[in-house]
Protein backbone atom coordinates (compact mmCIF):
# COMPACT_ATOMS: atom_id res chain seq x y z
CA UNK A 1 -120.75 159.83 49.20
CA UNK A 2 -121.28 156.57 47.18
CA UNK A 3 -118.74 158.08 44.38
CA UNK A 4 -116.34 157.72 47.10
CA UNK A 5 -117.09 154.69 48.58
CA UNK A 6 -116.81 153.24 45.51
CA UNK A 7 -114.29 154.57 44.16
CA UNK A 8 -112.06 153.97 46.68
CA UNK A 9 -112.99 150.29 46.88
CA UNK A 10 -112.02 150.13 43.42
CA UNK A 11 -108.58 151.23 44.23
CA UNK A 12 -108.55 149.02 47.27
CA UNK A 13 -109.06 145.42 45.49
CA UNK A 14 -105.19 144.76 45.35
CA UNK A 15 -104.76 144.64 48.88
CA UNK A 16 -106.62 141.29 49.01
CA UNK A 17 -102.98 140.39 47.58
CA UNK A 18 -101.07 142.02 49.87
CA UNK A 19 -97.86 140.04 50.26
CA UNK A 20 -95.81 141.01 53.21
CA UNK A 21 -92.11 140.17 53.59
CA UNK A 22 -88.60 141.50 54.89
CA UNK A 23 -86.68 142.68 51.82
CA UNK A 24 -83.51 140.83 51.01
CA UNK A 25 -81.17 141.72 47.12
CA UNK A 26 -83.66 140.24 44.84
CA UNK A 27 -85.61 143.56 45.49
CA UNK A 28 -82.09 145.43 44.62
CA UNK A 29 -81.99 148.48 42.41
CA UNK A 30 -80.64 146.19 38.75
CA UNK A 31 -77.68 146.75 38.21
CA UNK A 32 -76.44 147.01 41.33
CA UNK A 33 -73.54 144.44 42.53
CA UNK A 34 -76.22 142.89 45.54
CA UNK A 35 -78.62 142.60 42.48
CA UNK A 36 -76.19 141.29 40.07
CA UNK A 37 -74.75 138.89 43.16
CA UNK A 38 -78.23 137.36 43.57
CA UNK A 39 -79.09 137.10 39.89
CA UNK A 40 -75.63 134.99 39.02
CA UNK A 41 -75.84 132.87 41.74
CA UNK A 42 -79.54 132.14 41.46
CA UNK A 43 -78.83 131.26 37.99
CA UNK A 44 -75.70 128.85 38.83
CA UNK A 45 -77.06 127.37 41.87
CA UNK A 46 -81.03 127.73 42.40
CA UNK A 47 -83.09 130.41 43.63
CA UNK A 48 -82.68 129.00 47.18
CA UNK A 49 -78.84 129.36 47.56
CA UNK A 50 -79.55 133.17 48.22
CA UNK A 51 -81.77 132.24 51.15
CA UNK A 52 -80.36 128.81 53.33
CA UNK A 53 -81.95 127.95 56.05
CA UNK A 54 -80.03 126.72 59.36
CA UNK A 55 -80.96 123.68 61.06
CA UNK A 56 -79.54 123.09 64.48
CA UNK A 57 -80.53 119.11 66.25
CA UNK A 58 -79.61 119.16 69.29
CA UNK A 59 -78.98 115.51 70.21
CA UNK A 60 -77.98 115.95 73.80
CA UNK A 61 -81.06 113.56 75.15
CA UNK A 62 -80.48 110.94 72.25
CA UNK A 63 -78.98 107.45 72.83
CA UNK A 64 -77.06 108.03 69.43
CA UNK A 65 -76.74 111.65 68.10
CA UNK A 66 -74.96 110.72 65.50
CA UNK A 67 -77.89 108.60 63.79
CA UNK A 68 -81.06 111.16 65.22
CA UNK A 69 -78.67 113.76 62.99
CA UNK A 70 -78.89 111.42 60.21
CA UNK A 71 -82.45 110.95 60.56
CA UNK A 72 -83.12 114.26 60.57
CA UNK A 73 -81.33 115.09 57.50
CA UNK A 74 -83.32 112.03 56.05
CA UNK A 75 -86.48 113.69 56.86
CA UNK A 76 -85.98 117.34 55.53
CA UNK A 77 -84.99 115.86 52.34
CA UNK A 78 -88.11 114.73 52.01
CA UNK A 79 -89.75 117.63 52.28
CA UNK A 80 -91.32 119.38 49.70
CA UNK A 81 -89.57 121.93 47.54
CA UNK A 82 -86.38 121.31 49.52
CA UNK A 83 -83.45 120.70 46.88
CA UNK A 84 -80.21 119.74 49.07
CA UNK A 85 -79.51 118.89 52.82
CA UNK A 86 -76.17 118.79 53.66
CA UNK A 87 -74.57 116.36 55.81
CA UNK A 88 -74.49 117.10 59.81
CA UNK A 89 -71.53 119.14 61.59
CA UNK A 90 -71.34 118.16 64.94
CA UNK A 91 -69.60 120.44 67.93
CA UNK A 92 -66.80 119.42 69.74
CA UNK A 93 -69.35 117.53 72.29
CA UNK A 94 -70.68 115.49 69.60
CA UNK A 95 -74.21 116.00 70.71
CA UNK A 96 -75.11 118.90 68.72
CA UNK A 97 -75.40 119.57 64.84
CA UNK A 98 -75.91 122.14 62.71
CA UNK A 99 -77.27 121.34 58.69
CA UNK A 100 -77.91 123.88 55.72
CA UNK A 101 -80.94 123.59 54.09
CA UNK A 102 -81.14 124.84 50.28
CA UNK A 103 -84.91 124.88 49.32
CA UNK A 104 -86.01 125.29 45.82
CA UNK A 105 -87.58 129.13 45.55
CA UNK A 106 -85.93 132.08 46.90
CA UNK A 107 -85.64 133.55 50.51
CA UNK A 108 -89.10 136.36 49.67
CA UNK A 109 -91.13 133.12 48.06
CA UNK A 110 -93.88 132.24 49.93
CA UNK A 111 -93.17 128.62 49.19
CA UNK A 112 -89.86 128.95 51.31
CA UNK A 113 -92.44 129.90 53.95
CA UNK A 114 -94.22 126.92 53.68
CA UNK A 115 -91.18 124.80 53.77
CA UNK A 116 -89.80 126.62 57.16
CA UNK A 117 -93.62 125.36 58.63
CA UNK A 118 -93.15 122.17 57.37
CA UNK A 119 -89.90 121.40 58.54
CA UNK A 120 -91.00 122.59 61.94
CA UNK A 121 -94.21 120.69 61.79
CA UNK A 122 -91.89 117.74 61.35
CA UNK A 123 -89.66 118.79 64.20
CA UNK A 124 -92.33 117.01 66.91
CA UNK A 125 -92.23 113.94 65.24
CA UNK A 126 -88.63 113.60 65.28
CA UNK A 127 -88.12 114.88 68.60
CA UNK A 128 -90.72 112.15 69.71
CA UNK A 129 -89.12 109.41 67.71
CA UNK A 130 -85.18 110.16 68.11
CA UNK A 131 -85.26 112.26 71.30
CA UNK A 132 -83.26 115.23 69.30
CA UNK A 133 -84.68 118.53 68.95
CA UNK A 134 -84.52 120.49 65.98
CA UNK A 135 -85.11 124.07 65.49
CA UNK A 136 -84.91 126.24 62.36
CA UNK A 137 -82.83 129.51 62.19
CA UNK A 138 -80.62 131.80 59.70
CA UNK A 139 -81.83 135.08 58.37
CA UNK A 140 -84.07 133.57 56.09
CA UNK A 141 -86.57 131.79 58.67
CA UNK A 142 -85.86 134.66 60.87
CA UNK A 143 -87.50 137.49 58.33
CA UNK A 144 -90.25 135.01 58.12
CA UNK A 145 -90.48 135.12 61.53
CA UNK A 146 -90.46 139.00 61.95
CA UNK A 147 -93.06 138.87 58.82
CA UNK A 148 -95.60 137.27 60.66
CA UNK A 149 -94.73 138.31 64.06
CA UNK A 150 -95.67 142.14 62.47
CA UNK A 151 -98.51 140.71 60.62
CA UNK A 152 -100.26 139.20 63.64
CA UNK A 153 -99.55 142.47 65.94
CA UNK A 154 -101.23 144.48 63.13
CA UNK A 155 -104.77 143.99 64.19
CA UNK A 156 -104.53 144.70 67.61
CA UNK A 157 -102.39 147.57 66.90
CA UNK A 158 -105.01 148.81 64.68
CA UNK A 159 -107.87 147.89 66.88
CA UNK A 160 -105.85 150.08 70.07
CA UNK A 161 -105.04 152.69 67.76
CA UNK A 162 -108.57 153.43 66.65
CA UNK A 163 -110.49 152.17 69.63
CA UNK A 164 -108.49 155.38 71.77
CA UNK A 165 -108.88 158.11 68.84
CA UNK A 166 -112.93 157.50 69.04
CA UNK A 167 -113.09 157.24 72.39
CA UNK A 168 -111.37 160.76 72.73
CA UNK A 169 -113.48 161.90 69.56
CA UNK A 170 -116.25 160.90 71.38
CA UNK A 171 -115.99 163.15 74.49
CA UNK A 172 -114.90 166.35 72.08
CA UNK A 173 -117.47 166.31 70.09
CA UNK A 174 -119.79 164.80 72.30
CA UNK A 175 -121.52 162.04 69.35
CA UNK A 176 -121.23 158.82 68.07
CA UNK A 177 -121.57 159.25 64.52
CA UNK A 178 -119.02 162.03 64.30
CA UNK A 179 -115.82 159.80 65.22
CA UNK A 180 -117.60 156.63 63.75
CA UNK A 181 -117.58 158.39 60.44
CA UNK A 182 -114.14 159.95 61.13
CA UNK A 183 -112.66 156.39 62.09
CA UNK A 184 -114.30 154.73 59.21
CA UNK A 185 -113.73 156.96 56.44
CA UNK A 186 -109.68 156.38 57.76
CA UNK A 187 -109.66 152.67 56.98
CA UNK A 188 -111.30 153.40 54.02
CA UNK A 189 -107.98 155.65 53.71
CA UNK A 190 -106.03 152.74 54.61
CA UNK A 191 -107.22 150.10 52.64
CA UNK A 192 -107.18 152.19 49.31
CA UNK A 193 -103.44 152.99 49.64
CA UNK A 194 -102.50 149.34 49.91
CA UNK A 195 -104.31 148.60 46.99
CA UNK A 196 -102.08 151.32 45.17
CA UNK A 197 -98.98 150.22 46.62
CA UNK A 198 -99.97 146.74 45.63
CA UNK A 199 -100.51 147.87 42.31
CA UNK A 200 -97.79 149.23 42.03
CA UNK A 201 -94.81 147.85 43.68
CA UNK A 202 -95.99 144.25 43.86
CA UNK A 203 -97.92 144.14 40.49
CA UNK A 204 -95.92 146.21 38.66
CA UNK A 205 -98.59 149.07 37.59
CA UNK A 206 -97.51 151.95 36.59
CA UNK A 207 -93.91 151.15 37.90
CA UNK A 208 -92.79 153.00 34.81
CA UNK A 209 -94.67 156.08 35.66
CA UNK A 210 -93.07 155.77 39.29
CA UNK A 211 -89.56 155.11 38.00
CA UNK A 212 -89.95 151.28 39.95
CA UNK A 213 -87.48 148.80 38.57
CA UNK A 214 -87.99 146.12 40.62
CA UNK A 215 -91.27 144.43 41.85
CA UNK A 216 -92.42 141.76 44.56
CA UNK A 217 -93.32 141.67 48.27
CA UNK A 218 -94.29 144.66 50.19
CA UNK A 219 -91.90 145.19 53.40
CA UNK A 220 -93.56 143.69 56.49
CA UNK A 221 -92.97 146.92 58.53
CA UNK A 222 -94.77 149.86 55.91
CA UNK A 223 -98.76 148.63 57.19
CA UNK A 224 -97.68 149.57 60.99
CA UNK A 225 -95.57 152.78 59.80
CA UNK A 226 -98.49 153.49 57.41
CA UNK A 227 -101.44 153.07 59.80
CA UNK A 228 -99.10 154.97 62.87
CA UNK A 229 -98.33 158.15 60.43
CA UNK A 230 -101.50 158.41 58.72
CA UNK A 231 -103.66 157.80 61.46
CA UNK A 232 -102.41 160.48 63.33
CA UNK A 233 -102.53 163.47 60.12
CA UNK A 234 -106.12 162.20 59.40
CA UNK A 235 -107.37 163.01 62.85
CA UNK A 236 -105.92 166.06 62.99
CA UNK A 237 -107.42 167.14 59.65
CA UNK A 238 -110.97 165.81 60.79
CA UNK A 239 -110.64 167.73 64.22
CA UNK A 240 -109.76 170.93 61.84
CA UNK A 241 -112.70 170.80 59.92
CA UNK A 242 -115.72 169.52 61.93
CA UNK A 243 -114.80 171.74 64.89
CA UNK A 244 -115.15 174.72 62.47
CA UNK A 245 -118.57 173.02 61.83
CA UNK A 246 -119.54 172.80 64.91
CA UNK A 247 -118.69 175.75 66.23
CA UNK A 248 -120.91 177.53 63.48
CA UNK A 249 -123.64 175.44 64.83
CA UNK A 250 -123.26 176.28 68.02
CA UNK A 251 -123.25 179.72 67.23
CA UNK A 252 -126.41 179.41 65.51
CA UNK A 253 -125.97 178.51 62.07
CA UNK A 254 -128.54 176.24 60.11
CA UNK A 255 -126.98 173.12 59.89
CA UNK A 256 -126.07 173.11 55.76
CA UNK A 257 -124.52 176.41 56.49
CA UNK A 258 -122.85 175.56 59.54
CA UNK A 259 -120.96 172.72 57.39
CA UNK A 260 -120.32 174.67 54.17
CA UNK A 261 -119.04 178.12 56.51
CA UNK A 262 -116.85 175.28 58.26
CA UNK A 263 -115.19 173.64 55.27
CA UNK A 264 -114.86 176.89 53.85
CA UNK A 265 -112.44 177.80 56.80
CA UNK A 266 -110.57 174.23 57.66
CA UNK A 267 -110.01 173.43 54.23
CA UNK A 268 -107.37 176.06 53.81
CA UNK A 269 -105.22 174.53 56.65
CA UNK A 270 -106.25 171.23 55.69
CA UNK A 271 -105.13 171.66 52.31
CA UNK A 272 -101.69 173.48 52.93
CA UNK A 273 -100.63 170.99 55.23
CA UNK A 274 -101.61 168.47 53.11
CA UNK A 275 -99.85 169.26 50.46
CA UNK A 276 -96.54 169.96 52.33
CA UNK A 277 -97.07 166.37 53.68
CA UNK A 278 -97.46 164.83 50.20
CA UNK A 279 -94.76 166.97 48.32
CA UNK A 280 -92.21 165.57 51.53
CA UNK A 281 -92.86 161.71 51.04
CA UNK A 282 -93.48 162.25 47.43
CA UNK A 283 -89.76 162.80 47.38
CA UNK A 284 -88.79 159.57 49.05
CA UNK A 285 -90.27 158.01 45.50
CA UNK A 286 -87.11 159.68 43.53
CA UNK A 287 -85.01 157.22 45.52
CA UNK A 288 -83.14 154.28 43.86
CA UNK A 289 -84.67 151.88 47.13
CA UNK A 290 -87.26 150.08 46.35
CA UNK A 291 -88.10 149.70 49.89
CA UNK A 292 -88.04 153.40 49.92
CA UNK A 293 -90.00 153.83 47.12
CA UNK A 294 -92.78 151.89 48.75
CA UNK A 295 -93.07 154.10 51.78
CA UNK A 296 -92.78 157.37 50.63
CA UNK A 297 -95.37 156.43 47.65
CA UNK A 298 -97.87 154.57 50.56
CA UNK A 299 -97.71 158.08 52.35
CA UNK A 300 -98.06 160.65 49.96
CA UNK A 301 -100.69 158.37 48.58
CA UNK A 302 -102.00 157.94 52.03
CA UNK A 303 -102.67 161.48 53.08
CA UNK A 304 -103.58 162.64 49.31
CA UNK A 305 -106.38 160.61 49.62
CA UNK A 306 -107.37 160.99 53.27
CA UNK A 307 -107.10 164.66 53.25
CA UNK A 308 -108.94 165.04 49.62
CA UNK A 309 -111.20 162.23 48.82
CA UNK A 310 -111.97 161.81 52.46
CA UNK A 311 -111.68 164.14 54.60
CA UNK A 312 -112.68 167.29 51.97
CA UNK A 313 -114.88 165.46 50.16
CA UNK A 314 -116.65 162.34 51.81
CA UNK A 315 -116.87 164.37 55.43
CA UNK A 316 -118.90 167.38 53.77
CA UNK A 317 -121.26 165.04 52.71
CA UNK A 318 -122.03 162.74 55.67
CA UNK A 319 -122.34 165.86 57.54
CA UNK A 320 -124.70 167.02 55.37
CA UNK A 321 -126.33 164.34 55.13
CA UNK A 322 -126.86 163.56 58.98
């Protein structure tokens, strides 16, 4: 039991550097022409001409849109890390204008993060002080946007997710230990293949071993495809074996032999359907795609670990134990 534990929370210290983002051609196979694309015009122009943001003032409750537009563009360019505002395009109306933002790092940076937040922390100010509005859009701010908007839904997805599965644990196997072990020893699951994907396709570990060219940010939507797929298989393997367990108890087995009769039964389904699981996404890691790369290696990693480390090896014991 504490070989596991630890273990596994070995291979779970990346994920304290989990960076989540949408990915965009700087995560491109090299060599490809969306690869090459970004690379020349990264070197010609700036890291941040791959990923402009859009700001739209609307000036429609300003005594002079013309100069609130001006002031605005005064203001961004002020901001840190942005390298070039261009001047305002107004609409037909002339109470509505649209400027490009080039900021200095590239559209997957975090620091073109930071700049999207300050710009909007700004946008109050100016709002107060010109009576324009300004908002921030293009498909860089908006994969920011998604980013987070999947980051903050991942705890209460989580929380849902597992809160139902020990709930229905629960009333079949009628304890509280049972699906608190079963529901623990998943996140331990969980956080153990992030640190490998981290390691791996945001580090760079190994990426030779993998056949990963490219490195960087994680893709904001593999944690609730992860967690959805994973959490689902690992039940079903628990469920497998510890009814077997049980059911030897019931019949009147000691309880040692109740769990080793058990095991010796579920692991043989356990461990076939394992291993077609893990050969499946496995394959996914031949691809070219980073971004396909990542998920097939989170879930073959995923389920290798949960159905061997955990489920085969850390349930057998906590049974035993209790």
């Amino acid at each position: 039991l504490l070989a596991t534990v630890v273990g596994l929370g070995l291979v779970a210290l990346p994920a304290t550097d989990l960076q989540l983002s949408m990915i965009g051609d700087a995560a491109g196979t090299p060599g490809s022409t969306q690869r090459r694309a970004y690379e020349q015009l990264s070197e010609a122009f700036g890291p941040g001409f791959n990923g402009p943001l859009m700001l739209v003032v609307d000036a429609a409750g300003s005594a002079d849109p013309q100069a609130a537009a001006q002031r605005v563009a005064q203001g961004i360019a002020a901001v840190p890390d942005v390298v070039q505002v261009t001047p305002p395009t107004f609409n037909q109306a002339g109470d509505t204008a649209i400027l490009t933002v080039i900021p200095a790092t590239g559209p997957s940076d975090p620091a073109t993060e930071d700049v999207v937040h300050a710009i909007r922390d700004q946008a109050a100010g100016i709002a107060a002080a010109t009576g324009a509005t300004v908002a921030v859009t293009g498909s860089t701010a908006i994969s920011i946007d998604v980013s987070e908007m999947l980051s903050d839904a991942f705890a209460p997805y989580l929380a849902v997710v597992v809160g139902l599965a020990f709930v229905l644990l629960l009333l079949v196997f009628r304890s509280v230990l049972v699906p608190l072990k079963a529901t623990l020893g998943f996140l331990l699951s969980v956080v153990a293949t992030f640190g490998a994907v981290v390691a791996v396709f945001q580090w760079g570990w190994l990426k030779d071993l993998f056949g990963v060219e490219s490195t960087g940010p994680i893709i904001s939507v593999l944690p609730i495809l992860l967690i959805g797929v994973l959490f689902g298989l690992a039940m079903d393997y628990e469920v497998f074996l510890v009814t077997r367990m049980r059911e030897e108890h019931v019949h009147g087995a000691a309880p040692d032999a109740s769990v080793i009769t058990g095991f010796r039964h579920g692991a043989r389904v356990v461990t076939a359907a394992a291993i077609i699981m893990v050969s499946v996404f496995a394959g996914f890691v031949l691809s070219d795609d980073s971004m396909i790369q990542s998920v097939g290696f989170a879930l073959a990693f995923g389920i290798l670990v949960d159905a061997f480390v955990v489920r085969m090896t850390l349930v057998p014991a906590v049974m035993s134990l209790l």
